[in-house]
N, C-alpha and C. Protein backbone atom coordinates (compact mmCIF):
# COMPACT_ATOMS: atom_id res chain seq x y z
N UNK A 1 1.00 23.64 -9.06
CA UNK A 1 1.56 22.36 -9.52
C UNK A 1 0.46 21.49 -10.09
N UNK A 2 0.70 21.14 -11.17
CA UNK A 2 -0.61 19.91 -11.84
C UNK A 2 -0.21 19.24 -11.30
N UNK A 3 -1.07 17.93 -11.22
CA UNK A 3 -1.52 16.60 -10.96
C UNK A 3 -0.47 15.58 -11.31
N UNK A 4 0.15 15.93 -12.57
CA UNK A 4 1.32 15.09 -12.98
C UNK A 4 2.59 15.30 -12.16
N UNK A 5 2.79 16.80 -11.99
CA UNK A 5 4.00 17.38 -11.73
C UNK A 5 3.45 16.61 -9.92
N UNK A 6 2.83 16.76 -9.67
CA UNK A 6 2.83 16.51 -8.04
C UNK A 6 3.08 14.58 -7.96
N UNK A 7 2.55 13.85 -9.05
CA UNK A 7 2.93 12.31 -8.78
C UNK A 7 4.61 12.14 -9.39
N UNK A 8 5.00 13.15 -10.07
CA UNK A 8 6.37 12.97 -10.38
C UNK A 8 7.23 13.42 -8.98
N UNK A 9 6.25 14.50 -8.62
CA UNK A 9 7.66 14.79 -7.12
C UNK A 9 7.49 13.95 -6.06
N UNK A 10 6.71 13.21 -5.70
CA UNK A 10 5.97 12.15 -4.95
C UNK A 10 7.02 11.10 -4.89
N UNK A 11 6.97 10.69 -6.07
CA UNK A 11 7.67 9.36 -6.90
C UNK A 11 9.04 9.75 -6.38
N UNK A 12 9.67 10.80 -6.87
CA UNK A 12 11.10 11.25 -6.90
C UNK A 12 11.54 11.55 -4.94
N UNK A 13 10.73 12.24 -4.21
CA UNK A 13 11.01 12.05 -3.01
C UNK A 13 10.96 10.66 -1.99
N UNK A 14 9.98 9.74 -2.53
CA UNK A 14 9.80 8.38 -2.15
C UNK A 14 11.10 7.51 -2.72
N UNK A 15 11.50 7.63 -4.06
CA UNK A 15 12.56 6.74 -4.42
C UNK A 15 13.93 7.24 -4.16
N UNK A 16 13.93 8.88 -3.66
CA UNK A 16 15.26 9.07 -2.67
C UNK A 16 15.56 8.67 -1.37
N UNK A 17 14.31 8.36 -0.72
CA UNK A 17 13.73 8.11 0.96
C UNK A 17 14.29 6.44 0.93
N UNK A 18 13.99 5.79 -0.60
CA UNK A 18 14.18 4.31 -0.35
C UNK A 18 15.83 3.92 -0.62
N UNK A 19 16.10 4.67 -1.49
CA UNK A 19 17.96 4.64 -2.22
C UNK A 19 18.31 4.95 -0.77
N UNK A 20 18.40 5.80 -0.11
CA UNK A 20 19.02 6.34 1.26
C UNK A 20 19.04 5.07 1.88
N UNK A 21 17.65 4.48 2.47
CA UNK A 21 17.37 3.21 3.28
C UNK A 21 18.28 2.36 3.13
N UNK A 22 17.68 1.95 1.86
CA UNK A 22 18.50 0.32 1.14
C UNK A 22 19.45 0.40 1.43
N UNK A 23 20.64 1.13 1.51
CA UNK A 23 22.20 1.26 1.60
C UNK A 23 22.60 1.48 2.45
N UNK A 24 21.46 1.98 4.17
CA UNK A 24 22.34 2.44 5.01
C UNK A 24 21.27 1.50 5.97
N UNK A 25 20.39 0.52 5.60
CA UNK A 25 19.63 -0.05 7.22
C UNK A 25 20.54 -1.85 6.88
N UNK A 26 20.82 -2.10 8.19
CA UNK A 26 21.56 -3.52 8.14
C UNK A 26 20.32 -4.30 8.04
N UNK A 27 21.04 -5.22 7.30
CA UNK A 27 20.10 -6.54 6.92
C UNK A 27 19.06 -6.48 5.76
N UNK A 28 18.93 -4.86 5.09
CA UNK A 28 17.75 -4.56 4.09
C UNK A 28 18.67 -4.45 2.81
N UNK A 29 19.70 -4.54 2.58
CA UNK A 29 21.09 -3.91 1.33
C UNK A 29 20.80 -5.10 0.51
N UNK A 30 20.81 -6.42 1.02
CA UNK A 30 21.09 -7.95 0.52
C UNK A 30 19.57 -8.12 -0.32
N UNK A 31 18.53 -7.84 -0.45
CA UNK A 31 17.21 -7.86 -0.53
C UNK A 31 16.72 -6.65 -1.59
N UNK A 32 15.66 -6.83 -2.28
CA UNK A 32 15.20 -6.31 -3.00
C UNK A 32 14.47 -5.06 -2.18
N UNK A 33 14.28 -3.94 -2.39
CA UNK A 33 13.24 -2.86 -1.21
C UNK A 33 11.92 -3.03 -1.68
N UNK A 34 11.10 -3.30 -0.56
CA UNK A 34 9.97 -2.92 -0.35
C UNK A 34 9.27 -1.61 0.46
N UNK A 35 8.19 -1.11 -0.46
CA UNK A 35 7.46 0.13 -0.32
C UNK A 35 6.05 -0.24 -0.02
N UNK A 36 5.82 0.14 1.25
CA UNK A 36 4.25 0.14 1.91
C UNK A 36 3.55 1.16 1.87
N UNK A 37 2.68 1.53 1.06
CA UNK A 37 1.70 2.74 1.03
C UNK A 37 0.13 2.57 1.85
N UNK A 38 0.22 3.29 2.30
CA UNK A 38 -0.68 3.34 3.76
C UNK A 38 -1.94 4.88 3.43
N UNK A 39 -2.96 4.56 3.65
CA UNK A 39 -3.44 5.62 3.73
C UNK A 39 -5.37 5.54 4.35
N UNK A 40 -5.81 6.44 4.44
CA UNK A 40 -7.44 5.85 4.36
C UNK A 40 -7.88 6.19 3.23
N UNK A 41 -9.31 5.58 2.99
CA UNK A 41 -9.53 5.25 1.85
C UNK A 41 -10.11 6.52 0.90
N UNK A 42 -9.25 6.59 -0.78
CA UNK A 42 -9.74 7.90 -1.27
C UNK A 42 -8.72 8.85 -1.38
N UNK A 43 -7.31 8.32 -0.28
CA UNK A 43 -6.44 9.31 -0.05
C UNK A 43 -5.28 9.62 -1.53
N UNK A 44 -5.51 8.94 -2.37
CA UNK A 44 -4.65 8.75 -3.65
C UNK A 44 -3.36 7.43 -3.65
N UNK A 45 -3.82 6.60 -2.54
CA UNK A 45 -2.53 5.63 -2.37
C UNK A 45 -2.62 4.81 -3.92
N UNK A 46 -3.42 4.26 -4.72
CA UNK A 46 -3.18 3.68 -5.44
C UNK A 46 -2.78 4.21 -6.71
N UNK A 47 -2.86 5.94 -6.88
CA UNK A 47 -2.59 6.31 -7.93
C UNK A 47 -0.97 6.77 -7.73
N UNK A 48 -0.78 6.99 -6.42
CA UNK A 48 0.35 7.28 -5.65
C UNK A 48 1.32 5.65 -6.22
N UNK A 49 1.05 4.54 -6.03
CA UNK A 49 2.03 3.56 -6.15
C UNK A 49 1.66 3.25 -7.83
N UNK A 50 0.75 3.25 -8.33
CA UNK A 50 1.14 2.87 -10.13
C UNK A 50 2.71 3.94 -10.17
N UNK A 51 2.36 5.58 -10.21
CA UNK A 51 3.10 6.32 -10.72
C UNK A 51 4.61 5.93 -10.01
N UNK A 52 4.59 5.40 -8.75
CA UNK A 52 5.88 4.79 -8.49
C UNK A 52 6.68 3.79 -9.30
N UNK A 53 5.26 2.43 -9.43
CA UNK A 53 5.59 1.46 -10.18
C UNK A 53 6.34 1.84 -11.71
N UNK A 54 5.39 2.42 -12.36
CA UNK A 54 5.90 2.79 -13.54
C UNK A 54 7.39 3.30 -13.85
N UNK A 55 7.90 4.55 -12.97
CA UNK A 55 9.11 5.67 -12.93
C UNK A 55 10.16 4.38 -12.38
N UNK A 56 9.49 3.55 -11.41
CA UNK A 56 10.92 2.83 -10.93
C UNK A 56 11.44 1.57 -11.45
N UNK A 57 9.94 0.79 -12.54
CA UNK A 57 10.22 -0.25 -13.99
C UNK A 57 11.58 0.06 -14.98
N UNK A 58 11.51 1.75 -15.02
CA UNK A 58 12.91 1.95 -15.50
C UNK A 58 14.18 1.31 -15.48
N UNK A 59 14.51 0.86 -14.08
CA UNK A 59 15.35 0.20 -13.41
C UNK A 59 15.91 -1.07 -13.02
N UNK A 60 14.29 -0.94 -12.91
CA UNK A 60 14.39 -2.88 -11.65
C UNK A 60 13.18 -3.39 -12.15
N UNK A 61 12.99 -4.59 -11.72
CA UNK A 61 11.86 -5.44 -11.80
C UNK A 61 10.79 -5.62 -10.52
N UNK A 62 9.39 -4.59 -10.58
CA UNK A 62 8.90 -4.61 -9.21
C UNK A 62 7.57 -4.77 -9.86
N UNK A 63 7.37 -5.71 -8.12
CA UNK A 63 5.62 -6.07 -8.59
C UNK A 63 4.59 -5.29 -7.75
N UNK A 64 3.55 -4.86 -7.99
CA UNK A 64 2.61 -3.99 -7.20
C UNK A 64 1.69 -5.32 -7.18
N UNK A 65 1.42 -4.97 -5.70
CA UNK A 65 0.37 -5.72 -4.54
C UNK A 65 -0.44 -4.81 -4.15
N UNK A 66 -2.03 -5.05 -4.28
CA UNK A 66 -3.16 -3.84 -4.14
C UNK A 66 -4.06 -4.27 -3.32
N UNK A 67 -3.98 -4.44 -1.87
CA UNK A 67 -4.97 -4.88 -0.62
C UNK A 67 -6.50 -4.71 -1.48
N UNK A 68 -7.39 -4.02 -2.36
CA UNK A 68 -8.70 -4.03 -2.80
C UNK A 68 -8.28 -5.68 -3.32
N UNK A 69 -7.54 -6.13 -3.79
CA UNK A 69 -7.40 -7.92 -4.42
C UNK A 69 -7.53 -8.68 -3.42
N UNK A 70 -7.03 -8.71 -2.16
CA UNK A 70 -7.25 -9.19 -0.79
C UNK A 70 -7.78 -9.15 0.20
N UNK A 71 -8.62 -8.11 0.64
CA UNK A 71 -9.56 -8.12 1.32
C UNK A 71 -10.56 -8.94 1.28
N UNK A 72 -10.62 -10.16 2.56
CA UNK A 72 -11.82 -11.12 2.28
C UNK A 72 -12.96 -10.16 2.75
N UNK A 73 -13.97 -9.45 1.73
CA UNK A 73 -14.93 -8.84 1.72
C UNK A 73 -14.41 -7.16 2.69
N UNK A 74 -16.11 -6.64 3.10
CA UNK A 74 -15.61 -5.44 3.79
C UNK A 74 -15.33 -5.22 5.14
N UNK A 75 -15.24 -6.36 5.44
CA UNK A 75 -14.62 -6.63 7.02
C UNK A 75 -13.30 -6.97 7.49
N UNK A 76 -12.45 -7.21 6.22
CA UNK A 76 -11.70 -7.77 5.99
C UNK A 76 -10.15 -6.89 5.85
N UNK A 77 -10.01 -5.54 6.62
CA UNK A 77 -9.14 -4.68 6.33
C UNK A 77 -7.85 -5.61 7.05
N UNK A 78 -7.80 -6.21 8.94
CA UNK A 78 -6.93 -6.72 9.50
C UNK A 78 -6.47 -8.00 8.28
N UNK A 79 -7.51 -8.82 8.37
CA UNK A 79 -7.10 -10.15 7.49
C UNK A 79 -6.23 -9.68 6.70
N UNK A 80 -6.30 -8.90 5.52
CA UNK A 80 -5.24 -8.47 4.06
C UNK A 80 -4.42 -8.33 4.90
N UNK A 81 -3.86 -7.62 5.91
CA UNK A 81 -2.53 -6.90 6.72
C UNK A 81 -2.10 -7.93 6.84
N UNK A 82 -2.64 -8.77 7.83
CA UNK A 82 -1.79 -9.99 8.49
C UNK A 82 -1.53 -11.37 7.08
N UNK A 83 -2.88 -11.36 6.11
CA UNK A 83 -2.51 -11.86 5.31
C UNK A 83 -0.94 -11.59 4.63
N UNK A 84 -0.88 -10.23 4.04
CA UNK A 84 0.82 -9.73 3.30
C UNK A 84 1.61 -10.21 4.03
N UNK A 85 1.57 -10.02 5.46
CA UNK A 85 2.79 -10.18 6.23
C UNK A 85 2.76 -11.71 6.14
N UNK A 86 2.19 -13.03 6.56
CA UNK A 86 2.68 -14.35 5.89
C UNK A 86 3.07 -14.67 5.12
N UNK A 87 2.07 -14.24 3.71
CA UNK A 87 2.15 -14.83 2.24
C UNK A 87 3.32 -14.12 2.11
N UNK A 88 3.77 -12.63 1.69
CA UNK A 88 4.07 -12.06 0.92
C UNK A 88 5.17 -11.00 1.46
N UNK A 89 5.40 -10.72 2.73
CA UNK A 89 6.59 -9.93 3.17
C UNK A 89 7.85 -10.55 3.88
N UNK A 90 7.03 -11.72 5.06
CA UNK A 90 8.04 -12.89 5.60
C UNK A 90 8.99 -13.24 4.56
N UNK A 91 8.09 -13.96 3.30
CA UNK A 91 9.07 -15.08 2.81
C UNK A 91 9.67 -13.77 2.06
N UNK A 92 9.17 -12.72 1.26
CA UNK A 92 10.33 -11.72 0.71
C UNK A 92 11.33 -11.37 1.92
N UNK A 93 11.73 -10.88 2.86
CA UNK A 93 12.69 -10.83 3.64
C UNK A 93 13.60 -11.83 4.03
N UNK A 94 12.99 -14.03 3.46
CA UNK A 94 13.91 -14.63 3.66
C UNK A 94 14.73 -14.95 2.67
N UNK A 95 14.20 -14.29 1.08
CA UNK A 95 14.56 -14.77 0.16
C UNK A 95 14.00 -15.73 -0.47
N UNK A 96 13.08 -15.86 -0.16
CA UNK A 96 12.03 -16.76 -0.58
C UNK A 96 10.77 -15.98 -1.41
N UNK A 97 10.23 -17.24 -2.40
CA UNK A 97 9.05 -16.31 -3.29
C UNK A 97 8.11 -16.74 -2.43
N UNK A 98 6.82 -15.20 -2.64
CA UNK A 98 6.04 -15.71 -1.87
C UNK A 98 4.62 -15.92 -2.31
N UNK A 99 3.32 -15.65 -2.06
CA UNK A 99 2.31 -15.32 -2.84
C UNK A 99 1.23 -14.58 -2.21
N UNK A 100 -0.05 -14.59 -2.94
CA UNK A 100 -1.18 -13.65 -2.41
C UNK A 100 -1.85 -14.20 -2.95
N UNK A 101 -3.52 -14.24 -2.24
CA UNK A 101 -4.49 -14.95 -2.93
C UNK A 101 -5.70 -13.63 -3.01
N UNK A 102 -6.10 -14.05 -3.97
CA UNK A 102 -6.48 -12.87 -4.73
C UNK A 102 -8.40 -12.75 -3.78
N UNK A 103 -9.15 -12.13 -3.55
CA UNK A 103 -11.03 -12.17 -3.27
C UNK A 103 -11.91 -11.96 -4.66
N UNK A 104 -12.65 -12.83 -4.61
CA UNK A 104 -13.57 -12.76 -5.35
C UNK A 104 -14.94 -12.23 -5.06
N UNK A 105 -14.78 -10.43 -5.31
CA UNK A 105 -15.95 -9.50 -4.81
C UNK A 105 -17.20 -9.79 -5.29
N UNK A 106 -17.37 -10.35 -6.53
CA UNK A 106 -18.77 -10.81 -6.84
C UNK A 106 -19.26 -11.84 -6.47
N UNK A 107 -18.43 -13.08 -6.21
CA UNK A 107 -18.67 -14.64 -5.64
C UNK A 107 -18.73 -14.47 -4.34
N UNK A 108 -17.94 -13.24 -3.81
CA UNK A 108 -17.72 -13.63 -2.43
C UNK A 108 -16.93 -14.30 -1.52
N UNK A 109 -15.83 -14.82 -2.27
CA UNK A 109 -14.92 -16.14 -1.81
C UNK A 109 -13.72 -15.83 -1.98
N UNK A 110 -12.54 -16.31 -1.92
CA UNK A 110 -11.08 -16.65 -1.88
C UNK A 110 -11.11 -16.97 -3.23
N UNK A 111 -10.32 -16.89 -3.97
CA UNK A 111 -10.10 -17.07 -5.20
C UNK A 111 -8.88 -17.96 -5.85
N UNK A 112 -8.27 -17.32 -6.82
CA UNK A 112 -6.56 -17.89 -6.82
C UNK A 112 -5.42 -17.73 -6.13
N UNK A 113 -4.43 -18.25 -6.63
CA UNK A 113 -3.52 -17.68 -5.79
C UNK A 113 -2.35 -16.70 -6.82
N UNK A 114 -1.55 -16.02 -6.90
CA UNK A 114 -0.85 -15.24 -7.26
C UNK A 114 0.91 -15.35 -6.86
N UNK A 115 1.74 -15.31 -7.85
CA UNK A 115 2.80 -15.87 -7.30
C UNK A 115 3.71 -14.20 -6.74
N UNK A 116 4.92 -14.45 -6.17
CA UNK A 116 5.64 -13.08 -6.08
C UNK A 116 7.07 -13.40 -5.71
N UNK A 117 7.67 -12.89 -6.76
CA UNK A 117 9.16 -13.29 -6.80
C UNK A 117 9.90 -12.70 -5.85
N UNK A 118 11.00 -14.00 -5.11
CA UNK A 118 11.46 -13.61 -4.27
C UNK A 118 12.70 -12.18 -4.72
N UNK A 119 12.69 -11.99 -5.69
CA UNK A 119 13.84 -10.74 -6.45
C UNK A 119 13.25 -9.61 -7.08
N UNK A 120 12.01 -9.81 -6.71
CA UNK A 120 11.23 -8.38 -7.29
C UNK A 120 11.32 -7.33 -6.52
N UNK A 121 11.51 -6.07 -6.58
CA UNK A 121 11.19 -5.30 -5.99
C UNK A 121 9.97 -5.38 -5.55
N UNK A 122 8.96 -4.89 -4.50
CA UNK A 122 7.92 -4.92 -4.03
C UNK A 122 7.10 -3.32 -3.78
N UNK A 123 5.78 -2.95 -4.13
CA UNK A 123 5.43 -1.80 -3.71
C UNK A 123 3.70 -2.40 -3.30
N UNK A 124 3.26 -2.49 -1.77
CA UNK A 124 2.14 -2.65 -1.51
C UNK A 124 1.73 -1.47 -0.98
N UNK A 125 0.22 -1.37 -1.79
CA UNK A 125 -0.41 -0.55 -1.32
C UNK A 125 -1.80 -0.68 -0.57
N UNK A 126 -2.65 0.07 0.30
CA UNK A 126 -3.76 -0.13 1.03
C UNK A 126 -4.11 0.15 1.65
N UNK A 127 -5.67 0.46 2.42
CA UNK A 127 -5.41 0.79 3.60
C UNK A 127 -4.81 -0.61 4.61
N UNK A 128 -4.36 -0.51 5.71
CA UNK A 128 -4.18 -1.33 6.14
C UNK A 128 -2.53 -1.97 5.90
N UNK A 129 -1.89 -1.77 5.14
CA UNK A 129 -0.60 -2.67 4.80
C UNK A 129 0.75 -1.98 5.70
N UNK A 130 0.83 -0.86 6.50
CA UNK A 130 1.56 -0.40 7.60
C UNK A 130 1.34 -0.46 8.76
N UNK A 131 1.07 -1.88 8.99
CA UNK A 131 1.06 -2.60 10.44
C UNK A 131 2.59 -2.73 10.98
N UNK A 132 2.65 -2.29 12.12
CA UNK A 132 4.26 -2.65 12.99
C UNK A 132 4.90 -3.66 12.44
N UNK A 133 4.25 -5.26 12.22
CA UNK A 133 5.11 -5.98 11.87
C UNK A 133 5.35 -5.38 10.09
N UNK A 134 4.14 -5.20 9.03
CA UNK A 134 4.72 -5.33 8.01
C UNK A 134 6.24 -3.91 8.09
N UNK A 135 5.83 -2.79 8.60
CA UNK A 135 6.67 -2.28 8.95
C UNK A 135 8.46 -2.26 9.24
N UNK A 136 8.38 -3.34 9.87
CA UNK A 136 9.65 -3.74 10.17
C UNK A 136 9.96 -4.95 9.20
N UNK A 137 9.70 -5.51 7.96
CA UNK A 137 9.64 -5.73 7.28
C UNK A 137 9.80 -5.17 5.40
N UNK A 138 9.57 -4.02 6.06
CA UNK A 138 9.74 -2.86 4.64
C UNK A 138 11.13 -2.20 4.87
N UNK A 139 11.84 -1.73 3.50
CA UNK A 139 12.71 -0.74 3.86
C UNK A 139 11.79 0.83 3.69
N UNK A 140 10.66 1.17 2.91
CA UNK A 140 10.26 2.62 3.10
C UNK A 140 8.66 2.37 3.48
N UNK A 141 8.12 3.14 4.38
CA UNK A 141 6.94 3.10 4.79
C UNK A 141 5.85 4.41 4.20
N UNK A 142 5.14 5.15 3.63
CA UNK A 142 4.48 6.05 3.18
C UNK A 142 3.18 6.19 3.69
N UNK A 143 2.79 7.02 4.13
CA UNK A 143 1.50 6.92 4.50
C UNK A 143 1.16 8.75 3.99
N UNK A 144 0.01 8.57 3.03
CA UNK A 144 -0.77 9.52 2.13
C UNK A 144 -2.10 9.98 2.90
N UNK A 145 -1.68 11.21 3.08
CA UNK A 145 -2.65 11.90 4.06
C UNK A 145 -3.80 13.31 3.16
N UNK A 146 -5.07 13.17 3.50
CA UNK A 146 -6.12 13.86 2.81
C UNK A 146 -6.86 14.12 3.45
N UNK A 147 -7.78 15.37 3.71
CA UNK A 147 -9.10 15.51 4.47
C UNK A 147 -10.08 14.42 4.02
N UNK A 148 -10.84 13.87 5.35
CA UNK A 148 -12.42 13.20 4.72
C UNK A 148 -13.27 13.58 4.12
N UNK A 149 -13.84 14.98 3.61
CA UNK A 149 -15.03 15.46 2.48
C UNK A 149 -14.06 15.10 1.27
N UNK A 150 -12.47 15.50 1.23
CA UNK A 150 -12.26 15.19 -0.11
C UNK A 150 -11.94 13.28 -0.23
N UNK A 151 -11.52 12.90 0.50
CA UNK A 151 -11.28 11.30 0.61
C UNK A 151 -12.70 10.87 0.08
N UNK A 152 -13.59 11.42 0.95
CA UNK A 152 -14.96 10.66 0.30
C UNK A 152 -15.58 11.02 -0.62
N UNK A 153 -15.68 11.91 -1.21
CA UNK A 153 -15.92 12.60 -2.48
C UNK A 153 -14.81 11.48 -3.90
N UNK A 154 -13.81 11.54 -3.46
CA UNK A 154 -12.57 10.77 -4.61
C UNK A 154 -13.49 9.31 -4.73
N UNK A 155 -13.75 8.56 -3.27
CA UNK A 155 -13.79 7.22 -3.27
C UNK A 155 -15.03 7.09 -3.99
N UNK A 156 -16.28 7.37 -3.44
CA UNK A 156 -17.43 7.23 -3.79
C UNK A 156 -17.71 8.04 -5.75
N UNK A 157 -16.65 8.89 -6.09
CA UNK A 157 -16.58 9.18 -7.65
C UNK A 157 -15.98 7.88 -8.19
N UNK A 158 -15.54 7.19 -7.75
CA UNK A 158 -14.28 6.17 -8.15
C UNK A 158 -14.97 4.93 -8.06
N UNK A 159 -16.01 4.44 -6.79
CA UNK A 159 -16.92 3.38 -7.12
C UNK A 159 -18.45 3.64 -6.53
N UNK A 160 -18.72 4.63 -6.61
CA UNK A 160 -20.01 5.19 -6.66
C UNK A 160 -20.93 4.44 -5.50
N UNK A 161 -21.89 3.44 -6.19
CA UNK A 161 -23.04 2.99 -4.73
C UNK A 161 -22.78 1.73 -4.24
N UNK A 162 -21.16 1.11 -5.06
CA UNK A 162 -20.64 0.05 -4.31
C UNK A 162 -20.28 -0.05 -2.94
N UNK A 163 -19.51 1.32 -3.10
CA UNK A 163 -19.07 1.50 -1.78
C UNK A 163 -20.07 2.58 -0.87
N UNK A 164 -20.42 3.61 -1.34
CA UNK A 164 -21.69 4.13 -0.40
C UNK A 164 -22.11 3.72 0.90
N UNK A 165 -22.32 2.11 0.66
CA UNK A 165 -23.06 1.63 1.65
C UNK A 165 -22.43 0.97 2.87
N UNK A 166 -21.28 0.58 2.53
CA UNK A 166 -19.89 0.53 3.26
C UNK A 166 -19.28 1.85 3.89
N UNK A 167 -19.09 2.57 3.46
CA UNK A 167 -18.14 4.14 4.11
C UNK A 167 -18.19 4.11 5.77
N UNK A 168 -19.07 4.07 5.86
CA UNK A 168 -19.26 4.45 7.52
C UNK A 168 -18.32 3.26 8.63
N UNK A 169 -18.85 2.01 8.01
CA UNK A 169 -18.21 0.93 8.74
C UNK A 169 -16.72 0.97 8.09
N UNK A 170 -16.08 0.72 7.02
CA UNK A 170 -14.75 1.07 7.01
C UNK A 170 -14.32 1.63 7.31
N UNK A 171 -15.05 2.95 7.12
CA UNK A 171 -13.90 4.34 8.41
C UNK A 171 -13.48 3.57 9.69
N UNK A 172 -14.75 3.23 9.92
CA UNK A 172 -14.31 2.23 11.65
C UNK A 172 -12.92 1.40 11.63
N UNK A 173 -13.23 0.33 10.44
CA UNK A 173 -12.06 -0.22 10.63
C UNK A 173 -10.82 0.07 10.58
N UNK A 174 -10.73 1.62 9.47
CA UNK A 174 -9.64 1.98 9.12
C UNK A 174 -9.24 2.98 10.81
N UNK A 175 -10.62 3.85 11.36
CA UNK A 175 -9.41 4.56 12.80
C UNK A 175 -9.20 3.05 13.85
N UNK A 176 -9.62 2.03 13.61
CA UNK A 176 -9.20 1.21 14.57
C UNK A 176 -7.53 0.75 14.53
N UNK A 177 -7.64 0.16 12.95
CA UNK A 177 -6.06 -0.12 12.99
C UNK A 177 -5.57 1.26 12.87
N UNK A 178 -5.82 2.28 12.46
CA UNK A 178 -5.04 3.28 13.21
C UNK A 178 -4.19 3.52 14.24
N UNK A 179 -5.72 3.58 15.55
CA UNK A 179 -5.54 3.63 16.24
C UNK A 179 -4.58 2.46 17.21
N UNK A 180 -4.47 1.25 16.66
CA UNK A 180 -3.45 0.18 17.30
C UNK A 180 -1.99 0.50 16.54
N UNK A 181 -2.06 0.98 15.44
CA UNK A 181 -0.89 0.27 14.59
C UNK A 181 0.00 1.84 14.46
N UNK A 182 -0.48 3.16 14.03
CA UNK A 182 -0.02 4.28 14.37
C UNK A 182 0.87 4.40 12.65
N UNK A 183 0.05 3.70 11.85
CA UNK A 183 0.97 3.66 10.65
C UNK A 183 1.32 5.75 9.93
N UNK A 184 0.44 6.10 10.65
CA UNK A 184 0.18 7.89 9.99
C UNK A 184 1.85 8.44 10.92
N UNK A 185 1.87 8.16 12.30
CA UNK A 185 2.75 8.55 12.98
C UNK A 185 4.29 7.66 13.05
N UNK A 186 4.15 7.35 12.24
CA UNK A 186 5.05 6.03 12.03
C UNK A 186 5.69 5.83 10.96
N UNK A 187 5.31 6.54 9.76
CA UNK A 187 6.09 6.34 8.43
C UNK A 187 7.28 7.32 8.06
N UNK A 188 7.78 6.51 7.58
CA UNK A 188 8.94 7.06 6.91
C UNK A 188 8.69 8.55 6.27
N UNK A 189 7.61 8.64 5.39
CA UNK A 189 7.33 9.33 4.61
C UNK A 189 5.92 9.58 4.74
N UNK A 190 5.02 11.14 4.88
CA UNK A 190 4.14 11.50 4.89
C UNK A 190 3.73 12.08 3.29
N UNK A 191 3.06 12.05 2.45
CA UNK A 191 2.86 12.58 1.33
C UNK A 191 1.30 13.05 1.21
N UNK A 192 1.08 14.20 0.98
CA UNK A 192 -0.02 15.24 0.57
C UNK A 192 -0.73 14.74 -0.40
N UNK A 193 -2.06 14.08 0.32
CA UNK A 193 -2.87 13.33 -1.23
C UNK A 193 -3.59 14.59 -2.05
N UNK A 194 -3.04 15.60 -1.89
CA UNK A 194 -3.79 16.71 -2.91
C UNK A 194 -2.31 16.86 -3.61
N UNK A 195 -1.65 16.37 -3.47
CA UNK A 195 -0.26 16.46 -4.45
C UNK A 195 -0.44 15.56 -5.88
N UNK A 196 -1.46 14.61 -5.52
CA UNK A 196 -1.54 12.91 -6.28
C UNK A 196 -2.93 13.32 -6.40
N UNK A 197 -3.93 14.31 -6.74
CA UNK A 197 -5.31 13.62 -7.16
C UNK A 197 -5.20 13.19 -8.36
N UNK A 198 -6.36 12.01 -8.73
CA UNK A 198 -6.70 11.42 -9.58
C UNK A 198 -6.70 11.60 -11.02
């Protein structure tokens, strides 16, 4: 299977997993669906949700949310989580628009803010964005699973000696919320990041 053919079956098993949801979980029918892509870092989650975004623009009107925009720096994996879930999943579940404020990796700081319609479809991706609460907050949960020689091989081709020097301590953060939040054992949907390479 190429690379294409594997983000097309990806796409197509994720947007049957969510059509099923939407129509049969109470209280999620009235609401636009949201899709949480979960993975550690390298695993193909972000190439995994464009190819969603794109196939499901067909349709509806959805906005992609990318935790690398929110993370206040590299310590910052919990903050983005708990950040989405205030700004940006609460008020989507009340019907309300919500927003996200964007990090500024070269300044170092908080940046703008970003708006998000309360009628958009939603697809966040990250490590970090399949925390219990955002969880119960989503109608489909995904979490994209890959060995670590190839995860780190993808990431470090992808931003070379930016991240290098980081790897070790993010792994940390990423088996910690793992290890609290159980987003791998917990999703809706498991998807093969050698289905989605780059």
């Amino acid at each position: 299977m190429s690379a294409a053919e594997g983000h097309a079956s990806a796409v197509e098993v994720i947007l049957g997993r969510v059509a099923a949801q939407h129509s049969h979980v109470e209280g999620l029918s009235g609401r636009p669906p949201v899709v949480l892509i979960d993975g550690r870092s390298g695993a193909g989650k972000s190439t995994l949700a464009e190819a969603l975004v794109a196939r499901w623009r067909d349709s509806r009107v959805v906005d992609l949310i990318r935790l690398d925009d929110i993370y206040p720096g590299w310590s910052g994996l919990r903050a983005a989580s708990e950040h989405v879930t205030e700004h940006v999943l609460e008020p989507h579940a009340r019907g309300v628009d919500g927003r996200w404020r964007r990090w500024d990796w070269k300044a170092d700081t908080a940046a703008e803010w970003h708006g998000v319609d309360a009628g958009s479809a939603l697809v966040v991706e990250g490590c970090g964005v399949a925390s219990a609460a955002n969880r119960a907050l989503a109608t489909t949960t995904v979490w994209v699973e890959l060995d670590e020689p190839e995860r780190r091989r993808r990431a470090l081709e992808r931003d070379g000696d930016t991240f290098a020097p980081h790897w070790s301590a993010w792994a940390r953060d990423e088996a910690r919320f793992i290890a609290l939040e159980s987003p791998h054992t917990s999703a809706d949907l498991v998807i093969d990041g050698r289905s989605i390479a780059p």
